[in-house]
PDB file of N, CA and C in Angstrom:
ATOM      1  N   UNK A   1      96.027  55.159 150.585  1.00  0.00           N
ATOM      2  CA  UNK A   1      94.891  55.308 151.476  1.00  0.00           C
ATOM      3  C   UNK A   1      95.283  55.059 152.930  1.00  0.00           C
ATOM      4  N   UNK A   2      96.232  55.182 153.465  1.00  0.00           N
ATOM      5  CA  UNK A   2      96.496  54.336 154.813  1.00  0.00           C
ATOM      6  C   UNK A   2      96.529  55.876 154.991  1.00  0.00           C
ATOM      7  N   UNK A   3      97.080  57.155 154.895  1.00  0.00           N
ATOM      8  CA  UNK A   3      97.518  58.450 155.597  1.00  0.00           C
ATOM      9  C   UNK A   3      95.768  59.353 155.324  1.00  0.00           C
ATOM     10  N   UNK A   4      95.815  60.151 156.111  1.00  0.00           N
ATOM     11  CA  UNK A   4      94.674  61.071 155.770  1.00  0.00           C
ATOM     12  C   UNK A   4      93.098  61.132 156.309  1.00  0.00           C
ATOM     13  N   UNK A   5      93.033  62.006 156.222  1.00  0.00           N
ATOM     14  CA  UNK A   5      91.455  62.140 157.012  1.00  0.00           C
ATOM     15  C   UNK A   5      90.267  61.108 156.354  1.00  0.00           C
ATOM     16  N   UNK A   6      89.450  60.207 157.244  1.00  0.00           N
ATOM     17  CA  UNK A   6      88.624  59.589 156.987  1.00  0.00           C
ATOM     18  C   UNK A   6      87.450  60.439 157.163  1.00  0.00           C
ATOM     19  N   UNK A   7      86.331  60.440 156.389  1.00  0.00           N
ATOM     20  CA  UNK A   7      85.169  60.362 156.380  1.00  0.00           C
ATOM     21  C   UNK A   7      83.687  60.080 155.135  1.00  0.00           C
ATOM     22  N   UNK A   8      82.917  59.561 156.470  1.00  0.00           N
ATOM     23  CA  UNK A   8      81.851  58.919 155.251  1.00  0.00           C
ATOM     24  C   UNK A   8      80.996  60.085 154.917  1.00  0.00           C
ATOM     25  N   UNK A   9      80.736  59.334 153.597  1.00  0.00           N
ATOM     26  CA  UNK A   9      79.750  60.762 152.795  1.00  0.00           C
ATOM     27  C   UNK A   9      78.324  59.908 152.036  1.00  0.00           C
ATOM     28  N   UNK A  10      77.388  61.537 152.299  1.00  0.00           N
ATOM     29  CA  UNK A  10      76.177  60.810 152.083  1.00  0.00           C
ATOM     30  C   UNK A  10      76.006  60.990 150.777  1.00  0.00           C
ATOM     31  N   UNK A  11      75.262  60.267 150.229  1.00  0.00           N
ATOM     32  CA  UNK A  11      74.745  60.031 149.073  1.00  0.00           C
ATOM     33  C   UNK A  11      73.278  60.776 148.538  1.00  0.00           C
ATOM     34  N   UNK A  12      73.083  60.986 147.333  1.00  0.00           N
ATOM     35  CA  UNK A  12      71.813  61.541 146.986  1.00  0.00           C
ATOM     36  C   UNK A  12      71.114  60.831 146.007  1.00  0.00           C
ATOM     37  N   UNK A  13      69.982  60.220 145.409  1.00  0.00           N
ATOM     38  CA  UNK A  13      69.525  59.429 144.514  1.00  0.00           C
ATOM     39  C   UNK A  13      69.275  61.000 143.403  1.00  0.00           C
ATOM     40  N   UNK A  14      68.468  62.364 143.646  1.00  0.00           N
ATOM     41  CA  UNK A  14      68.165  63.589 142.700  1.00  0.00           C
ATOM     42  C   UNK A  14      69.239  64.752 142.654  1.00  0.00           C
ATOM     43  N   UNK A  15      70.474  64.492 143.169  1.00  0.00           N
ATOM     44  CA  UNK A  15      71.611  65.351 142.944  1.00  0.00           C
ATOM     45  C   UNK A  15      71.363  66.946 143.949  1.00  0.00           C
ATOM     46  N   UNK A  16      70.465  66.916 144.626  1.00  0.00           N
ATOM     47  CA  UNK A  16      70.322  67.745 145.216  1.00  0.00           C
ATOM     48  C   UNK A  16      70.249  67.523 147.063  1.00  0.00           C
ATOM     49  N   UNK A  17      69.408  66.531 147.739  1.00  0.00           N
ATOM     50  CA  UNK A  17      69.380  65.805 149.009  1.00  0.00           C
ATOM     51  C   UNK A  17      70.096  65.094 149.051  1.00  0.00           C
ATOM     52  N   UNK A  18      71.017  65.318 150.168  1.00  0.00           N
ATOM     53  CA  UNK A  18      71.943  64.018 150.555  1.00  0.00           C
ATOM     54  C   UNK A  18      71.322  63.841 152.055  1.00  0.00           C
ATOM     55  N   UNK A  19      71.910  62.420 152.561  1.00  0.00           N
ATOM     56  CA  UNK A  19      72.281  61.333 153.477  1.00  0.00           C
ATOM     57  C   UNK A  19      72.528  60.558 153.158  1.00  0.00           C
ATOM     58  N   UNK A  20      72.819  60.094 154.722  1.00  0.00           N
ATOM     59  CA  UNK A  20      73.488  58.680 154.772  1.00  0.00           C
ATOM     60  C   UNK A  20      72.459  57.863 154.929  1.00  0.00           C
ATOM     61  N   UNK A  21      72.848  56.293 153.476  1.00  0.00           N
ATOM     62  CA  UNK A  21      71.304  55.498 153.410  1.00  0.00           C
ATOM     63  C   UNK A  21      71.461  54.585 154.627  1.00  0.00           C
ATOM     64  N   UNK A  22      70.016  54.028 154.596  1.00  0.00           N
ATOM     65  CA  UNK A  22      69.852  54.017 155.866  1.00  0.00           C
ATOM     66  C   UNK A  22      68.633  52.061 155.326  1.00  0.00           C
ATOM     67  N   UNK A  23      69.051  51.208 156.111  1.00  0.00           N
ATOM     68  CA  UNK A  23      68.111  49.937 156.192  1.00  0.00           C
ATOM     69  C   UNK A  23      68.870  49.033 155.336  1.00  0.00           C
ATOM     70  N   UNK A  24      68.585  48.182 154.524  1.00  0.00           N
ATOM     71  CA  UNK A  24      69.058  46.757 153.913  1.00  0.00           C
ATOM     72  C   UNK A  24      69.125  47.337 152.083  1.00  0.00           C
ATOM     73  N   UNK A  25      70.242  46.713 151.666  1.00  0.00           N
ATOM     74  CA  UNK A  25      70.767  47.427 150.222  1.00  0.00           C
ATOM     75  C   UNK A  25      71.016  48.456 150.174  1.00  0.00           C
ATOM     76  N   UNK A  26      71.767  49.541 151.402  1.00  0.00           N
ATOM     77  CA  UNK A  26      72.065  50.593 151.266  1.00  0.00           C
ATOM     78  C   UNK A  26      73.569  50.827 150.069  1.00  0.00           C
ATOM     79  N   UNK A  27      73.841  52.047 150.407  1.00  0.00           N
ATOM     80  CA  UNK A  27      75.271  52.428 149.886  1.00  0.00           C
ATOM     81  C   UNK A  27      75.664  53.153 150.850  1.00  0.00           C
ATOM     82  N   UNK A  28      77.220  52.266 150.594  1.00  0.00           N
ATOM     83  CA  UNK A  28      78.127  52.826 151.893  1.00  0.00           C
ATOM     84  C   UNK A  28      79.532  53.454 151.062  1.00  0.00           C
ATOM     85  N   UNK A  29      79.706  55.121 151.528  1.00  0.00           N
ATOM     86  CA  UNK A  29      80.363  55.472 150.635  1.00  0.00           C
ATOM     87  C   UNK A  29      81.466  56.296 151.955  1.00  0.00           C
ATOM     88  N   UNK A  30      82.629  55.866 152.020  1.00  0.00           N
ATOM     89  CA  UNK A  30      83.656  57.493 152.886  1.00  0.00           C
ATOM     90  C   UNK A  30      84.785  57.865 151.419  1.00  0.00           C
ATOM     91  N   UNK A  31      85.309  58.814 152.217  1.00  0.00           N
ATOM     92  CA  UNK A  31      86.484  59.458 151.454  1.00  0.00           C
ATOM     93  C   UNK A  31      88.017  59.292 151.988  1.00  0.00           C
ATOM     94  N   UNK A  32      88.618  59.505 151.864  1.00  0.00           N
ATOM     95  CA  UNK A  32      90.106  59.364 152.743  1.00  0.00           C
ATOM     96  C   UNK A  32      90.599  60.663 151.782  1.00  0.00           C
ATOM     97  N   UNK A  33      90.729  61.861 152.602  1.00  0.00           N
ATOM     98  CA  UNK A  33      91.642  63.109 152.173  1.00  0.00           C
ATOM     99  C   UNK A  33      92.749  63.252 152.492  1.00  0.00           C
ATOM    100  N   UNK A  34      94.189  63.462 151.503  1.00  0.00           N
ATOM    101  CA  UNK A  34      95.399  63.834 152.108  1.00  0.00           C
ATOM    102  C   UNK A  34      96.006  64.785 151.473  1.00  0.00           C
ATOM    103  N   UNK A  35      96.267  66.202 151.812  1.00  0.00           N
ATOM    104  CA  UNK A  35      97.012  66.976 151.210  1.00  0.00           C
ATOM    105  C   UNK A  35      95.498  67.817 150.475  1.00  0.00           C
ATOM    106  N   UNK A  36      95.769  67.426 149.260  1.00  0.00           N
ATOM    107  CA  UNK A  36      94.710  67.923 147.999  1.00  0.00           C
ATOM    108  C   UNK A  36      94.100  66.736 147.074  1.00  0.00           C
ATOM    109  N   UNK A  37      94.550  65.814 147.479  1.00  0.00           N
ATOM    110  CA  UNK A  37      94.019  64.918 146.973  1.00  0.00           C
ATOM    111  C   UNK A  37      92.915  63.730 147.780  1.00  0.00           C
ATOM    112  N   UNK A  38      91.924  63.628 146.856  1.00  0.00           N
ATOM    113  CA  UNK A  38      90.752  62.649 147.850  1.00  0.00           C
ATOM    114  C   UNK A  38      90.487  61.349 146.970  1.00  0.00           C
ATOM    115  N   UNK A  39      90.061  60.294 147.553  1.00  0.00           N
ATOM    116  CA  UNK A  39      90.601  59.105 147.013  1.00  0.00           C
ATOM    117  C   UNK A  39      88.479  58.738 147.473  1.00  0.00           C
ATOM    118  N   UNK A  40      87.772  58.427 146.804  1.00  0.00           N
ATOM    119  CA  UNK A  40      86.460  57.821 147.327  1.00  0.00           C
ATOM    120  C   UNK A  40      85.987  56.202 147.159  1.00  0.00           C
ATOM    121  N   UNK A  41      85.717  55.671 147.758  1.00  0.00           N
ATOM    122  CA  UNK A  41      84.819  54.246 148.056  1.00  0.00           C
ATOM    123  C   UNK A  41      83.129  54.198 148.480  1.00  0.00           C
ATOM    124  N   UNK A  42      83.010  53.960 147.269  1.00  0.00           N
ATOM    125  CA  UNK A  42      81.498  53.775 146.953  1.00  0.00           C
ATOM    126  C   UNK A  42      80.880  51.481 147.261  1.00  0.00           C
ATOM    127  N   UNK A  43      80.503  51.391 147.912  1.00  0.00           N
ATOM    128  CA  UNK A  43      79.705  50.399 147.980  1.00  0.00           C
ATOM    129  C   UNK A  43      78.189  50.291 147.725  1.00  0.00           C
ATOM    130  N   UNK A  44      77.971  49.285 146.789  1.00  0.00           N
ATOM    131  CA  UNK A  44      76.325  49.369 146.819  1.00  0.00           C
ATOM    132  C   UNK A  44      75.794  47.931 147.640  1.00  0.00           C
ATOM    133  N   UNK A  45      75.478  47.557 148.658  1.00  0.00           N
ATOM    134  CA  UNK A  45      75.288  46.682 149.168  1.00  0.00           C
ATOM    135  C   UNK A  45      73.858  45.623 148.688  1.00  0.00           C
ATOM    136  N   UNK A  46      72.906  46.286 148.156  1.00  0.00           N
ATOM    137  CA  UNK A  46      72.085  45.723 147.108  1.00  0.00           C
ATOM    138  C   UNK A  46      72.429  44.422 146.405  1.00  0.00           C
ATOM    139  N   UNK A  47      71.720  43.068 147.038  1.00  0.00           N
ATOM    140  CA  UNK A  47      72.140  42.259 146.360  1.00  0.00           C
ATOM    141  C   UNK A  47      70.985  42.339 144.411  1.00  0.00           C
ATOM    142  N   UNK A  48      70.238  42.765 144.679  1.00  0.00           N
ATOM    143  CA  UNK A  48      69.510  43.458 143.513  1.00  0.00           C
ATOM    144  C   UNK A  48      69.368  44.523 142.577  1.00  0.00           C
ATOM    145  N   UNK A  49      69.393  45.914 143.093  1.00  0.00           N
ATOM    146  CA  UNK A  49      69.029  47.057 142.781  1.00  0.00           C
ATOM    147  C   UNK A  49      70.565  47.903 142.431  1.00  0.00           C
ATOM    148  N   UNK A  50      70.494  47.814 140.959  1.00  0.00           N
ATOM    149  CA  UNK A  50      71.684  49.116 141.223  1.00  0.00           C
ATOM    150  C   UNK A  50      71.578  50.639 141.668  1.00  0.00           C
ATOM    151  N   UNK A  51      72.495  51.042 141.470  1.00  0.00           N
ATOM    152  CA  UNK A  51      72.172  52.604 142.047  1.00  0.00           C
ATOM    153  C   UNK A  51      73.255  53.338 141.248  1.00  0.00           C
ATOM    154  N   UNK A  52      72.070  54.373 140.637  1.00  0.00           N
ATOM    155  CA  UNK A  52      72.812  55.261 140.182  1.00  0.00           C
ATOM    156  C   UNK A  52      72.498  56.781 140.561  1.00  0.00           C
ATOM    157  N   UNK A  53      73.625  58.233 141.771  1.00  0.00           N
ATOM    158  CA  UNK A  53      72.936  59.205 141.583  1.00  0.00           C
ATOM    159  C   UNK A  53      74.116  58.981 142.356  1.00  0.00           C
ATOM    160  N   UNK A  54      74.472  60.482 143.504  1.00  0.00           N
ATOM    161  CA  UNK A  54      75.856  60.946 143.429  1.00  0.00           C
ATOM    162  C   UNK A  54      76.346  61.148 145.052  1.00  0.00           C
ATOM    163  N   UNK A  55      77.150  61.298 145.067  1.00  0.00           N
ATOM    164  CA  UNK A  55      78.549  60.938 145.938  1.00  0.00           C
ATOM    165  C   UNK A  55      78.936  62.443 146.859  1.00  0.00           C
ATOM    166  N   UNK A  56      78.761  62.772 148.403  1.00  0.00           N
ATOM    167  CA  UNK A  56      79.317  64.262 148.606  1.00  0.00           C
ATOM    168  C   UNK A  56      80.513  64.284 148.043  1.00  0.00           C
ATOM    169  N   UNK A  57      81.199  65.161 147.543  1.00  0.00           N
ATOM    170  CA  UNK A  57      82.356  65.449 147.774  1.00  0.00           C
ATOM    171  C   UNK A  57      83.019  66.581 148.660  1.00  0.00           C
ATOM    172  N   UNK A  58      84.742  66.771 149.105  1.00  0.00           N
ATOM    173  CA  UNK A  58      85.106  68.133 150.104  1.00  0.00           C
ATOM    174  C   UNK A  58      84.607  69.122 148.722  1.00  0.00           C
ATOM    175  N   UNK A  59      83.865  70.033 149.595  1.00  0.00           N
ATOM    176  CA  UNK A  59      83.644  71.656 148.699  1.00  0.00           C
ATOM    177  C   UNK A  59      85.056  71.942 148.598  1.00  0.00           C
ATOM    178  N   UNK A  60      86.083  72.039 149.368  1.00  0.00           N
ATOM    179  CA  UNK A  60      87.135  73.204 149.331  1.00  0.00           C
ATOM    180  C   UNK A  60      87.822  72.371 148.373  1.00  0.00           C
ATOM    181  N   UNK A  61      88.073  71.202 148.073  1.00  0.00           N
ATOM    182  CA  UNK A  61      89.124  70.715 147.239  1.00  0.00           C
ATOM    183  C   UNK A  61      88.122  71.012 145.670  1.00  0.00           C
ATOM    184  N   UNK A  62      87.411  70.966 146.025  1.00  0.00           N
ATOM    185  CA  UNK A  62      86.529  70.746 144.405  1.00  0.00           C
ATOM    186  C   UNK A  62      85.845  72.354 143.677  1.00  0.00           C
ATOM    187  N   UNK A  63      86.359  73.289 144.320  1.00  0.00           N
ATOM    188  CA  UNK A  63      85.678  74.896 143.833  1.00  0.00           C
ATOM    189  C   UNK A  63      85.948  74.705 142.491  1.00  0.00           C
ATOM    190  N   UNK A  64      87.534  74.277 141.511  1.00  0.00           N
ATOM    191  CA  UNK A  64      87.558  74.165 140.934  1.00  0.00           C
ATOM    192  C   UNK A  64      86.780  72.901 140.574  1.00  0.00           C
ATOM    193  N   UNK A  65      85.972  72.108 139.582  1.00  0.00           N
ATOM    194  CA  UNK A  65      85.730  70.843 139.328  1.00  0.00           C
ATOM    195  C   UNK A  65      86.496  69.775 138.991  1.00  0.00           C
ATOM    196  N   UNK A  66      86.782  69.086 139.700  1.00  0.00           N
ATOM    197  CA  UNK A  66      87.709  67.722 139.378  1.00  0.00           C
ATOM    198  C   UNK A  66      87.087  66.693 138.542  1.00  0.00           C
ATOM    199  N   UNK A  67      88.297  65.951 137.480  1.00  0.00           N
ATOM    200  CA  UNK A  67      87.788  64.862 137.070  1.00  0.00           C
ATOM    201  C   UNK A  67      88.269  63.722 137.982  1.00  0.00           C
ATOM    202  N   UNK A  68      87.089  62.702 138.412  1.00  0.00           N
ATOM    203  CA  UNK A  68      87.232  61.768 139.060  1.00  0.00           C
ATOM    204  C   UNK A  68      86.977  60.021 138.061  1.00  0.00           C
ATOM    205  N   UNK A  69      88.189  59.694 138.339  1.00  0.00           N
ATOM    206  CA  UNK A  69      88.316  58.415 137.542  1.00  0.00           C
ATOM    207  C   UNK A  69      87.715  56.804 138.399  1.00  0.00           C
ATOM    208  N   UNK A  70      87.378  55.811 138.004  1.00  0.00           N
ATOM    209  CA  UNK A  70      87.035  54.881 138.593  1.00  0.00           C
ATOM    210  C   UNK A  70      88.444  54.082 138.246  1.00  0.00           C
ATOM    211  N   UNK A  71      89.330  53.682 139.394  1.00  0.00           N
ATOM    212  CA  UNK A  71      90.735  53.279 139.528  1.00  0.00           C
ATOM    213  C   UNK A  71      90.515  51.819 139.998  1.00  0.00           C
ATOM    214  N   UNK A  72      89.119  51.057 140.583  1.00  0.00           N
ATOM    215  CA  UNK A  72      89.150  49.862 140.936  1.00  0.00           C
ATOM    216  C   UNK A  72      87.938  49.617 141.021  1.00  0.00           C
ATOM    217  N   UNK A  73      87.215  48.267 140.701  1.00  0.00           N
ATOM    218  CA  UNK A  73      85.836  48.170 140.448  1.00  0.00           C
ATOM    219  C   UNK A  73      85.690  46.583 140.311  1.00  0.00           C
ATOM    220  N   UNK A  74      84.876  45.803 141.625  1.00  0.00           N
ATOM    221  CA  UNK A  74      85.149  44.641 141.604  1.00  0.00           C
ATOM    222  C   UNK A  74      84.406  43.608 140.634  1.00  0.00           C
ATOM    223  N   UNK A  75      83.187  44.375 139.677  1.00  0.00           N
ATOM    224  CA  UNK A  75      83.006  44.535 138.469  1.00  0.00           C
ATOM    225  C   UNK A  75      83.160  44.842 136.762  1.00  0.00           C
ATOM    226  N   UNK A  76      84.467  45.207 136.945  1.00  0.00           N
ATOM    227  CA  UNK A  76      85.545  45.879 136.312  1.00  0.00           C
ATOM    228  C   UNK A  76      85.056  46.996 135.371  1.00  0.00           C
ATOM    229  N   UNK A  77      84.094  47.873 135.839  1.00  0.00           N
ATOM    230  CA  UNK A  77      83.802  49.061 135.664  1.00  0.00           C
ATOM    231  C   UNK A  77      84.532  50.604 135.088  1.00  0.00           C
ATOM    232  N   UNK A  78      84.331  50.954 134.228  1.00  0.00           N
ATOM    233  CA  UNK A  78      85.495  51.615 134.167  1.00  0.00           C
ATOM    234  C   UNK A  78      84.753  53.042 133.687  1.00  0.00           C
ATOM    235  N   UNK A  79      85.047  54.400 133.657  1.00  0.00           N
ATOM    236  CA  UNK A  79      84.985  55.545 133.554  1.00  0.00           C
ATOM    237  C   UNK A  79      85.378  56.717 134.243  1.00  0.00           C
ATOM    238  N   UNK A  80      85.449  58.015 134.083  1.00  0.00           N
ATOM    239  CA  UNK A  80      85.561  59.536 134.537  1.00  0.00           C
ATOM    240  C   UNK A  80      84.244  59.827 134.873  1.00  0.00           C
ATOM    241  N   UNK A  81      84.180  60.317 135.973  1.00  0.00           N
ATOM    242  CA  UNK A  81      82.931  61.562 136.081  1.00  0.00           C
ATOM    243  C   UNK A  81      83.551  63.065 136.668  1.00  0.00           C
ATOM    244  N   UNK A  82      82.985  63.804 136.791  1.00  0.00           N
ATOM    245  CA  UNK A  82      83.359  64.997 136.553  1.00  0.00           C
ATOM    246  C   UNK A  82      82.852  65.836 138.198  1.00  0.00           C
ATOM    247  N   UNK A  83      83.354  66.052 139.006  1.00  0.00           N
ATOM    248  CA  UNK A  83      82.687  66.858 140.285  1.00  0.00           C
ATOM    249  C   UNK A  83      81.875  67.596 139.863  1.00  0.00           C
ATOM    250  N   UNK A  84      81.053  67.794 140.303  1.00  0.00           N
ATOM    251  CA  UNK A  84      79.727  69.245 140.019  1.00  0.00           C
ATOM    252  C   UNK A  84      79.185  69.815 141.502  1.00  0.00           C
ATOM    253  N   UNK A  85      79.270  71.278 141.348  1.00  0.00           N
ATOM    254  CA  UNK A  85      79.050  71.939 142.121  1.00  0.00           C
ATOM    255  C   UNK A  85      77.150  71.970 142.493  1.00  0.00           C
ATOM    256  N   UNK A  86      77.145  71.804 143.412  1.00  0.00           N
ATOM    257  CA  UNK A  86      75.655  71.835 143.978  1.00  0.00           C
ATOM    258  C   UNK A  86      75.430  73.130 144.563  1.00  0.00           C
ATOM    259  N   UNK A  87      74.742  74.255 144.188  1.00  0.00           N
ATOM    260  CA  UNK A  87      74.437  75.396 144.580  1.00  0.00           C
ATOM    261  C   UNK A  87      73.274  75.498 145.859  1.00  0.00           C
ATOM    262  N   UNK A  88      72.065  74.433 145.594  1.00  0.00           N
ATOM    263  CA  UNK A  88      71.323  74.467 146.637  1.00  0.00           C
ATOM    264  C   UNK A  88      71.385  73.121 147.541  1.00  0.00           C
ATOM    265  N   UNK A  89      72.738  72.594 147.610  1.00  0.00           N
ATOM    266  CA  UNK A  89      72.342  71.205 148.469  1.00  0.00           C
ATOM    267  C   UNK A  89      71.883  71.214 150.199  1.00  0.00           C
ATOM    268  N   UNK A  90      71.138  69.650 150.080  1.00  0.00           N
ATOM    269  CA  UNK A  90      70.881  70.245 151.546  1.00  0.00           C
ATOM    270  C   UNK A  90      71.317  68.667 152.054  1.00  0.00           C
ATOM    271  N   UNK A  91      71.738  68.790 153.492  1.00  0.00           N
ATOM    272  CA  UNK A  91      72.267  67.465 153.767  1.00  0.00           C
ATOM    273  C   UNK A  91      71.139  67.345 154.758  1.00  0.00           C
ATOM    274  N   UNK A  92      70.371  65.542 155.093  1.00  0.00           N
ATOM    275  CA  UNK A  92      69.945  65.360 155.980  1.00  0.00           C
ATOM    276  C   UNK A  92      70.695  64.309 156.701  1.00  0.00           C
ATOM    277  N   UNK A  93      70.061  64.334 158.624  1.00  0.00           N
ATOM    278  CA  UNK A  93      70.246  63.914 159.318  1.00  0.00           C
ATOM    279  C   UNK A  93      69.057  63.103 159.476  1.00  0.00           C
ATOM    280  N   UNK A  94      68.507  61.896 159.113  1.00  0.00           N
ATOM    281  CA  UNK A  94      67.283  60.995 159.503  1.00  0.00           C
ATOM    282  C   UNK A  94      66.291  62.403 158.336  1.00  0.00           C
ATOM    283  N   UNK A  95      65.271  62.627 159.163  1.00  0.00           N
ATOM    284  CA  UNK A  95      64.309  63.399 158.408  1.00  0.00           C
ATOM    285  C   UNK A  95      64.514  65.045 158.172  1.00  0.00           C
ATOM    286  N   UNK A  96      65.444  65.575 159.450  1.00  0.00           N
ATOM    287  CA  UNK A  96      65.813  66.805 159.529  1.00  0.00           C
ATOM    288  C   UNK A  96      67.307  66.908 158.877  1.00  0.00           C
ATOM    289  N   UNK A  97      66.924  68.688 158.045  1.00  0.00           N
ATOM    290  CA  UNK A  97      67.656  69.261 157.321  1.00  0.00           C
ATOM    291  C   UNK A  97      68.872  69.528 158.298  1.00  0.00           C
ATOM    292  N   UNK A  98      69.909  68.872 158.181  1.00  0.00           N
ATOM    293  CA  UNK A  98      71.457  69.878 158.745  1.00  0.00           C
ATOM    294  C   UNK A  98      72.305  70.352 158.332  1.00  0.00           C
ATOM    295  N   UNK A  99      72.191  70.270 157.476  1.00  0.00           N
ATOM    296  CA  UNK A  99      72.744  71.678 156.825  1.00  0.00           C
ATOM    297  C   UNK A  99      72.672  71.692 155.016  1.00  0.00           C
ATOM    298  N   UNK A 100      72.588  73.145 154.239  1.00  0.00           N
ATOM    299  CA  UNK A 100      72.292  73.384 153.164  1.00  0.00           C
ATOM    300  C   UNK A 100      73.303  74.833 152.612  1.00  0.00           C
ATOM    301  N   UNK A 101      73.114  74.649 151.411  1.00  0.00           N
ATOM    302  CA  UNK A 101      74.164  75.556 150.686  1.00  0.00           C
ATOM    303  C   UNK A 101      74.325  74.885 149.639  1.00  0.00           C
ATOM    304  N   UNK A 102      76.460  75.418 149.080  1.00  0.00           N
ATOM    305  CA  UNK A 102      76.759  75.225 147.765  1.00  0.00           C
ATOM    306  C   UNK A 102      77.365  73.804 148.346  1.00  0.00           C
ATOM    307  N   UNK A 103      77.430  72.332 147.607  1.00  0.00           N
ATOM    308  CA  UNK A 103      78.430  71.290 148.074  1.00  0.00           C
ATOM    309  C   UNK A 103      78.419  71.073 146.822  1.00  0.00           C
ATOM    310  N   UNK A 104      79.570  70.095 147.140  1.00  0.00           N
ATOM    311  CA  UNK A 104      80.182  69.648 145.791  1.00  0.00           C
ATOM    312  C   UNK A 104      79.985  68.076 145.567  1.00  0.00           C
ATOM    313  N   UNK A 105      79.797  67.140 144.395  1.00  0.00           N
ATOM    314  CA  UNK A 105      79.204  65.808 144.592  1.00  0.00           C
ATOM    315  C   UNK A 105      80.029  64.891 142.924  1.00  0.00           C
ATOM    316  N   UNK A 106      79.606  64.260 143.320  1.00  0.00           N
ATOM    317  CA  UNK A 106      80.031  62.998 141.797  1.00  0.00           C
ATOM    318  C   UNK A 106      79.035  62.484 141.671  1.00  0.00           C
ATOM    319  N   UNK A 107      78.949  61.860 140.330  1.00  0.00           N
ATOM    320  CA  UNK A 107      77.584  60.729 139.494  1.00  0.00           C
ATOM    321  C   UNK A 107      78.289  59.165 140.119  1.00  0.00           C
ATOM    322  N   UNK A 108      78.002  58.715 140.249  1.00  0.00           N
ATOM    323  CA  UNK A 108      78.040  56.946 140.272  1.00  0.00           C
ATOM    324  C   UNK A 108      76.880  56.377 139.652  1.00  0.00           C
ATOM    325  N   UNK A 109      77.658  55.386 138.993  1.00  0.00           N
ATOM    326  CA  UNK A 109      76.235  54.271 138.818  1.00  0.00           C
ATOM    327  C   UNK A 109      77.172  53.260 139.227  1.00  0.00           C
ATOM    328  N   UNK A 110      76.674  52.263 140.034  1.00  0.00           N
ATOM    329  CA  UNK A 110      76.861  50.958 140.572  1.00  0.00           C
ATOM    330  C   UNK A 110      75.862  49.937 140.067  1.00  0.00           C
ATOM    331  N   UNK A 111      76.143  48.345 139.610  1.00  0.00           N
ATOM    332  CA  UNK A 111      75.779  47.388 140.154  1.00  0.00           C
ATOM    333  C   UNK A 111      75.696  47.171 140.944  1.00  0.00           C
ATOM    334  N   UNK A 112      74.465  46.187 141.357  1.00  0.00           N
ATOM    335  CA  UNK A 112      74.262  45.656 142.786  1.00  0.00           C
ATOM    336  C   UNK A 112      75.671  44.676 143.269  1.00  0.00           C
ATOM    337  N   UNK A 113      76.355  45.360 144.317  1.00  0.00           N
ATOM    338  CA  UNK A 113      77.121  44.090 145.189  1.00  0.00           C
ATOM    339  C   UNK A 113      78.341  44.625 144.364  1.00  0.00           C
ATOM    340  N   UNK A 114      78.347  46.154 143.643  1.00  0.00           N
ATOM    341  CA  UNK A 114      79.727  46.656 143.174  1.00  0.00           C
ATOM    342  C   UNK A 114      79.984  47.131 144.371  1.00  0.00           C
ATOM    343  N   UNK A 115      81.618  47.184 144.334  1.00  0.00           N
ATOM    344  CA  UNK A 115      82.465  48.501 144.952  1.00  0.00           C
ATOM    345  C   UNK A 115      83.304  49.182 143.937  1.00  0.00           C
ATOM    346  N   UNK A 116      83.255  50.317 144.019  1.00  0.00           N
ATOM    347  CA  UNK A 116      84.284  51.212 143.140  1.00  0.00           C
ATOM    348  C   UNK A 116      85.134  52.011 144.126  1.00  0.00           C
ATOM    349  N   UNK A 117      86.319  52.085 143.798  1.00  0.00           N
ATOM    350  CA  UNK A 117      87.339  53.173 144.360  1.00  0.00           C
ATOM    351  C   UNK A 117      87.603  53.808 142.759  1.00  0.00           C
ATOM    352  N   UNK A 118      86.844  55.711 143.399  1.00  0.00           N
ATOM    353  CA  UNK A 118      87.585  56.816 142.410  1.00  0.00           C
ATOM    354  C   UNK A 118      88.550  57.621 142.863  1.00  0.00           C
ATOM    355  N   UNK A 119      89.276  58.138 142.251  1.00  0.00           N
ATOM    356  CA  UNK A 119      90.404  58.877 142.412  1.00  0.00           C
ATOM    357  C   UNK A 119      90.413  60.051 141.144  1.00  0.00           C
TER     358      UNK A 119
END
């Protein structure tokens, strides 16, 4: 994780709307891309509430669907989820739509006050 493009990605609770959450017990999720490979960090900051619903992922690395493994989990969490292509996603900015199309995303479920790194 030290080489490669950083960025944070928003999250969706219905697999279809994403942003970035926003107020107290959010989830804080970026990616670090290098080459073809993307490495993700999911935080659920929730000292209560878990969260389970899904993760952007890069469209261009994922046309094909990737399996994404949970490689560290300070819960000791363990599973695969599978990339899935989103045909109608739409990303927001606060209340307004910025942009919509095909994106690509992951399932998470977190405990409250987990972090997971997938790969």
């Amino acid at each position: 994780m030290r080489y490669g493009r950083l960025y944070f990605r928003e999250v969706s609770g219905n697999g279809r709307d994403f942003g970035h959450a926003s107020g107290l017990g959010g989830i804080v999720a970026f990616s670090r891309i290098l080459s073809d490979a993307e490495v993700v960090v999911v935080a659920n900051t929730s000292t209560t509430e878990p969260f389970k619903g899904f993760v952007l992922q890069d469209a261009d690395l994922n046309r094909q669907p990737r399996q994404m493994s949970v490689r560290f989990s300070n819960r000791g969490t363990q599973g695969d989820s599978t990339v899935r292509i989103v045909p109608d996603g739409r990303i927001f900015g606060g209340e307004t739509v910025t942009g919509a199309g095909e994106l690509a995303a992951v399932f998470v479920e977190l405990a409250p006050m987990e972090v997971q790194v997938l790969a």
